[in-house]
Protein backbone atom coordinates (compact mmCIF):
# COMPACT_ATOMS: atom_id res chain seq x y z
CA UNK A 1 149.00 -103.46 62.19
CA UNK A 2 152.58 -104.14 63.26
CA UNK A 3 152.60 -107.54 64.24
CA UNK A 4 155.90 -107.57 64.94
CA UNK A 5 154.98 -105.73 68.12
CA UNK A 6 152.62 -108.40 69.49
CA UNK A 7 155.95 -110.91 69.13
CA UNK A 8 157.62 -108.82 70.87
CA UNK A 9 155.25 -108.57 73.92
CA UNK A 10 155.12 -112.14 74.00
CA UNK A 11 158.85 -112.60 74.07
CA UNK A 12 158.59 -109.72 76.85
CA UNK A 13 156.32 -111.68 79.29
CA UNK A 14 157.76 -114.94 78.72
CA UNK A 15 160.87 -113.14 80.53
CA UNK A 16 158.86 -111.61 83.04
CA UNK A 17 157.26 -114.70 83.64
CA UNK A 18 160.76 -116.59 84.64
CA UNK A 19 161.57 -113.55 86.29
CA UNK A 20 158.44 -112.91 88.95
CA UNK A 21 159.43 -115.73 91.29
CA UNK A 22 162.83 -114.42 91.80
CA UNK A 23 163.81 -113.00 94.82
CA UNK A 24 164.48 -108.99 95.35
CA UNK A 25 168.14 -109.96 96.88
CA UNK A 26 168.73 -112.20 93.20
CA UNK A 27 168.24 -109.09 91.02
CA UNK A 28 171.66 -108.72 91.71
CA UNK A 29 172.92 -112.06 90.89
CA UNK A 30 175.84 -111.62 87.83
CA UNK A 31 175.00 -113.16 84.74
CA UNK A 32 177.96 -114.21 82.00
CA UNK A 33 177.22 -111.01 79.84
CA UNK A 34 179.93 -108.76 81.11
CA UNK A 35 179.41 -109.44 84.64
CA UNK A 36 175.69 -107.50 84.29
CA UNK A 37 173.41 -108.02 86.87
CA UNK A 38 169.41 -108.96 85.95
CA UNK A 39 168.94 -105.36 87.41
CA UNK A 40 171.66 -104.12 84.70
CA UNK A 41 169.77 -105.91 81.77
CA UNK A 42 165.97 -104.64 82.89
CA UNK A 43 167.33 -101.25 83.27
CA UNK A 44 168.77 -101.65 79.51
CA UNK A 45 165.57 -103.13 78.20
CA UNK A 46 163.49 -100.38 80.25
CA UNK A 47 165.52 -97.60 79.02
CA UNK A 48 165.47 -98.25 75.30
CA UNK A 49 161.96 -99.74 75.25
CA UNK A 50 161.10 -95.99 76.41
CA UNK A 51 164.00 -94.80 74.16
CA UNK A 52 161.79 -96.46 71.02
CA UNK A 53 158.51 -95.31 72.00
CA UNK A 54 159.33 -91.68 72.42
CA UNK A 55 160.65 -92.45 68.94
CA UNK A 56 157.91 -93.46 67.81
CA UNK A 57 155.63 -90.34 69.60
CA UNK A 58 157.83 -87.08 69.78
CA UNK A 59 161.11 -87.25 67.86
CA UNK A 60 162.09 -83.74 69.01
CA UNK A 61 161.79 -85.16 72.63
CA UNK A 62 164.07 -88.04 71.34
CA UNK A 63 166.61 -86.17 69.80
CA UNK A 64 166.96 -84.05 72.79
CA UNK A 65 167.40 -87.92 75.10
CA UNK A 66 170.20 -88.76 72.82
CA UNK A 67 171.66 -85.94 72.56
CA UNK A 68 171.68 -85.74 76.34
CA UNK A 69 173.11 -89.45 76.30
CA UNK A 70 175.69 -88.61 73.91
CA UNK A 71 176.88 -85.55 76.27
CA UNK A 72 176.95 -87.85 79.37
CA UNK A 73 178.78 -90.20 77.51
CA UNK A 74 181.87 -88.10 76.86
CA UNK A 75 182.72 -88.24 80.55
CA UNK A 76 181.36 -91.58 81.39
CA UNK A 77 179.60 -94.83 80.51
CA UNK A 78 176.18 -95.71 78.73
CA UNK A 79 175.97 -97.85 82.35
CA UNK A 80 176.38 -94.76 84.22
CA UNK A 81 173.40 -92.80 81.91
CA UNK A 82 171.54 -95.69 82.47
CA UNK A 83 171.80 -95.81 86.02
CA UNK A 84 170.66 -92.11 86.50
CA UNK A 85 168.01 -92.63 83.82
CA UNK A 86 166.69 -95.40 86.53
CA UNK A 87 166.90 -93.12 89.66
CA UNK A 88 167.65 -95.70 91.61
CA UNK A 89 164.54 -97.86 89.96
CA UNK A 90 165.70 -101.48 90.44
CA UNK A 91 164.70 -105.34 92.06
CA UNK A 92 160.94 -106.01 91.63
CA UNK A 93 159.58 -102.31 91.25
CA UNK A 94 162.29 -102.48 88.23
CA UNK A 95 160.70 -105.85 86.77
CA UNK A 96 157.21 -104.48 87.32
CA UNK A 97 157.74 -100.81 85.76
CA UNK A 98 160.00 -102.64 82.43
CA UNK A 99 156.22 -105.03 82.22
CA UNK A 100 153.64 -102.04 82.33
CA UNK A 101 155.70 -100.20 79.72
CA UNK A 102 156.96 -102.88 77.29
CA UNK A 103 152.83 -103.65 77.25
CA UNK A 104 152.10 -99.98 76.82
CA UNK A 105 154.56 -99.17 74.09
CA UNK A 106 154.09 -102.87 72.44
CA UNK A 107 150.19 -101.25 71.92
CA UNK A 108 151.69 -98.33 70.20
CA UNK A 109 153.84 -99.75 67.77
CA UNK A 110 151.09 -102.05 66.90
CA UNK A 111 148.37 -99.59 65.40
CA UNK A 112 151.24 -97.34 63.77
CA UNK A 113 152.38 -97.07 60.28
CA UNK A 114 154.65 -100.08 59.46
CA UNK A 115 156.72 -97.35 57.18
CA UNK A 116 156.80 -94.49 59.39
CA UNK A 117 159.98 -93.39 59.63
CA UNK A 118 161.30 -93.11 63.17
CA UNK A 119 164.36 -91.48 64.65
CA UNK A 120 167.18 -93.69 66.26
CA UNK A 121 170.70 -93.23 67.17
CA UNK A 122 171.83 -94.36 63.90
CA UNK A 123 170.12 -94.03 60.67
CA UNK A 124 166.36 -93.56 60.73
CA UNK A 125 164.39 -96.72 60.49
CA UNK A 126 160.68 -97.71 59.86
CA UNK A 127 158.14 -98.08 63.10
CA UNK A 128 158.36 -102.20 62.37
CA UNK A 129 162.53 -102.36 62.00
CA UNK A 130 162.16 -100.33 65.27
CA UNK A 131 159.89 -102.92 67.17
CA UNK A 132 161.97 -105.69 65.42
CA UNK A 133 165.07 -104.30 66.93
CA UNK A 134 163.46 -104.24 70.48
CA UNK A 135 162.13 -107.71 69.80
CA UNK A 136 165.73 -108.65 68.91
CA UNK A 137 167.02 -107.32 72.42
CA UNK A 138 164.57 -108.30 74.57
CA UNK A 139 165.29 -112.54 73.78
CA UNK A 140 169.02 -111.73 73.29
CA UNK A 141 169.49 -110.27 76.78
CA UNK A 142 167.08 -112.65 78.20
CA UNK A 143 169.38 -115.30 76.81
CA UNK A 144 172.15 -114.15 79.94
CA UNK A 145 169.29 -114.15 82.60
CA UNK A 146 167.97 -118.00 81.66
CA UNK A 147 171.19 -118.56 81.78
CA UNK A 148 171.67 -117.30 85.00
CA UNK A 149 168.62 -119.24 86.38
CA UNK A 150 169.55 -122.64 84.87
CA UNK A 151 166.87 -122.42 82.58
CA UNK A 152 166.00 -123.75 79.19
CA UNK A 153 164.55 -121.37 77.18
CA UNK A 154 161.30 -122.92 74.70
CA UNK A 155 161.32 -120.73 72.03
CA UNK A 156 158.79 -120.16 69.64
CA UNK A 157 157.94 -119.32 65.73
CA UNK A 158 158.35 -115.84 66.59
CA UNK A 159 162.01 -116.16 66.38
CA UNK A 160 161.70 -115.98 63.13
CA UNK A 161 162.20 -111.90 63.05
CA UNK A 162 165.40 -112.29 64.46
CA UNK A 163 166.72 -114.86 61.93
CA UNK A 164 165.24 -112.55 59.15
CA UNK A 165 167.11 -109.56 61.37
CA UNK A 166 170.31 -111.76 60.90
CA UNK A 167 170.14 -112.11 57.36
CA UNK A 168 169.72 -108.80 56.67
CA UNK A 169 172.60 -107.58 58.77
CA UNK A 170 174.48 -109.89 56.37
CA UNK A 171 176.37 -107.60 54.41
CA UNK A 172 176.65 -104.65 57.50
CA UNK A 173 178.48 -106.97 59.31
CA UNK A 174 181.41 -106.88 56.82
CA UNK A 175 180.97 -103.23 56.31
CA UNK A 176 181.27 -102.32 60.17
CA UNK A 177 184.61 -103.76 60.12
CA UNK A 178 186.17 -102.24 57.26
CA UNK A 179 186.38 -105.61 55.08
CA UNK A 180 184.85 -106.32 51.48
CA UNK A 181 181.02 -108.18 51.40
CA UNK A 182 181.04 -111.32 49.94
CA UNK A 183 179.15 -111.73 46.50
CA UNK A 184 176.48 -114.45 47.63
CA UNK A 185 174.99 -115.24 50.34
CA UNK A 186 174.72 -118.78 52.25
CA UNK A 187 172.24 -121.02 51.79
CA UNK A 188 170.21 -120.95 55.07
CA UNK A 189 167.96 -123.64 55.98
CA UNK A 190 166.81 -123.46 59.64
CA UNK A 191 164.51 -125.42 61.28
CA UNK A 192 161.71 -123.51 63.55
CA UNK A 193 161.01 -124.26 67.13
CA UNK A 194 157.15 -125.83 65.51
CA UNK A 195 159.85 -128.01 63.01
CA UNK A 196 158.90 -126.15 59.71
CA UNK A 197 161.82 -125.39 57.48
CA UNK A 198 162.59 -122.61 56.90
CA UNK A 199 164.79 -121.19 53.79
CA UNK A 200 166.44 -118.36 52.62
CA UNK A 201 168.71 -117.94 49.36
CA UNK A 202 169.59 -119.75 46.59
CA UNK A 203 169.87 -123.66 47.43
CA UNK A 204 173.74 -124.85 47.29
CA UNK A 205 175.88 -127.55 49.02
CA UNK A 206 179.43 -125.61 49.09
CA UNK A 207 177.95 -122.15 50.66
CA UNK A 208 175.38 -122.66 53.06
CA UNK A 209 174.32 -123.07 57.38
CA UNK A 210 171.80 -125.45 58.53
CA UNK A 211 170.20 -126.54 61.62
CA UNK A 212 168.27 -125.25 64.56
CA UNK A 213 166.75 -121.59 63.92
CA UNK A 214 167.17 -120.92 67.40
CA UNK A 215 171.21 -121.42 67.27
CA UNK A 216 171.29 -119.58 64.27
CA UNK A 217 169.53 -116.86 66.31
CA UNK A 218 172.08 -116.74 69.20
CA UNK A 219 174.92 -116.74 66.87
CA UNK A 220 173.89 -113.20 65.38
CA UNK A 221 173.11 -111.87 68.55
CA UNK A 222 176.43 -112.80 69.43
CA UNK A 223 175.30 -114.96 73.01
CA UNK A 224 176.60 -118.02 72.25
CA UNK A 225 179.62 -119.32 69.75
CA UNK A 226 179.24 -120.69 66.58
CA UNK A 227 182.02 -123.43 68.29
CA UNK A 228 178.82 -124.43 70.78
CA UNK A 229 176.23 -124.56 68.53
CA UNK A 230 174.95 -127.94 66.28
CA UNK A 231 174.84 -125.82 63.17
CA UNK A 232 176.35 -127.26 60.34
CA UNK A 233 178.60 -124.30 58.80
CA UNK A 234 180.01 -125.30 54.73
CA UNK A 235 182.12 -122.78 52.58
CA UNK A 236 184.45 -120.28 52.99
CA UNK A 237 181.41 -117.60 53.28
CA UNK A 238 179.18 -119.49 55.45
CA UNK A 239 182.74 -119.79 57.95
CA UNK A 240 183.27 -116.54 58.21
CA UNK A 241 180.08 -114.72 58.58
CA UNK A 242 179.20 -117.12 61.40
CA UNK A 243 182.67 -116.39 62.61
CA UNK A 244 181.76 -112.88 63.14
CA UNK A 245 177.87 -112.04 62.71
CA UNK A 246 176.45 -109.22 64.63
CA UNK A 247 173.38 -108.25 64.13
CA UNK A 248 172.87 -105.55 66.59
CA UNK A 249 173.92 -101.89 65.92
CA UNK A 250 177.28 -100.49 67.11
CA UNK A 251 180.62 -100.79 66.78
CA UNK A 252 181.83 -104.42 65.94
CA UNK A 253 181.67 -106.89 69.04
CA UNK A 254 183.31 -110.08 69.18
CA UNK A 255 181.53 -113.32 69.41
CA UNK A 256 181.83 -115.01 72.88
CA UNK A 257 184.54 -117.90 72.93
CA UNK A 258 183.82 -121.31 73.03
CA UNK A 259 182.44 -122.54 76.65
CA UNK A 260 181.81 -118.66 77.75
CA UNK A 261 178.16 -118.85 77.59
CA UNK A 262 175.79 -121.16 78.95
CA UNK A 263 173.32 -122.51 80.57
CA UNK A 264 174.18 -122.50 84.30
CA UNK A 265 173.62 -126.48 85.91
């Protein structure tokens, strides 16, 4: 059993959950994230939630998608494939279709294989990185839409794959820029929505990040700045993988600036 995938179903209702009230005529509202609409970010979440299960069931079909995306994309935008993916798909018959999958595929991934090795548009992965990475996705492009709505979002324990995502992105984070990793890694102790501690590395005063989990979590997903958060950052390290952290694949992104992102008033 992946359990992974029931964390990520959860994540996936709690948005769908903020997101039921809202009117049709809203779906169109902007959010901070590059101007994308809540239409914009269920249509990315729908697409690759499908992307990941078709993964997971028929990798021939998959490498045909993406090699279909990677044609479209020579001439246009991943916005643009996503939009004809959607076929005009958007509002509340969006919201609804993105729930009915998200708990069909989260059912999949759960009775497969941890270790089976699934296609992706980078390097293959295992069937629990994959649900992981979805997991990942799903709270970090939420983050834009409570944002939006002028919501708080309560997070819980299950956070706890993304932090684990961040630290292992540790050392790709330097490589996807070109620049050398750094021997050791911080000290992290985080604390976790319930208030357990949680800790990762060797203890140390001069090379370490502290505080909230769930700040550490939007700094490697990149939807908030380390210059908004509470965490305390020490060492030379520390400072500069905060200062650029990504744990998402791709080509490197810049953080946000201070002030870009928040929660709406």
């Amino acid at each position: 059993m992946i359990s992974q995938a029931i964390d990520f179903r959860e994540e996936s209702e709690a948005l769908y959950q903020l997101l039921k009230p809202v009117a049709d005529e809203d779906f169109n509202r902007k959010t901070l994230f590059k101007d994308w609409t809540i239409n914009d970010v269920l249509g990315h979440l729908h697409m690759w939630n499908w992307a990941a299960d078709l993964s997971l069931t028929d990798s021939d079909a998959f490498i045909k998608f993406l090699t279909g995306l990677i044609e479209e994309m020579a001439t246009g935008s991943l916005r643009d494939f996503e939009k004809k993916w959607l076929d005009g798909l958007k509002n509340k018959k969006l919201l609804e279709e993105w729930r009915t999958f998200y708990i069909e595929t989260s059912g999949r991934f759960e009775k497969a294989d941890p270790k089976m090795r699934v296609k992706w548009a980078g390097p293959d992965m295992s069937a629990r990185s994959s649900i992981t990475a979805r997991l990942m996705e799903t709270w970090a492009h939420g983050q834009e839409v409570y944002d939006l709505l002028s919501v708080v979002r309560e997070n819980k324990d299950r956070i706890k794959n993304i932090v684990v995502l961040g630290m292992n992105t540790f050392g790709w984070t330097f490589i996807n820029r070109g620049m050398e990793v750094p021997e050791n890694k911080p000290y992290l102790k985080l604390t976790a929505p319930s208030g357990d501690i949680w800790e990762w590395n060797d203890p140390s005063e001069d090379n370490m990040i502290e505080g909230a989990a769930a700040e550490f979590c939007q700094v490697v997903t990149q939807v908030r700045s380390i210059g908004d958060t509470a965490l305390n950052v020490v060492g030379d390290v520390a400072t500069r993988w905060m200062s650029i952290a990504q744990c998402f694949a791709g080509p490197p992104e810049d953080p946000p600036k201070p002030g870009a992102r928040f929660t709406a008033t």
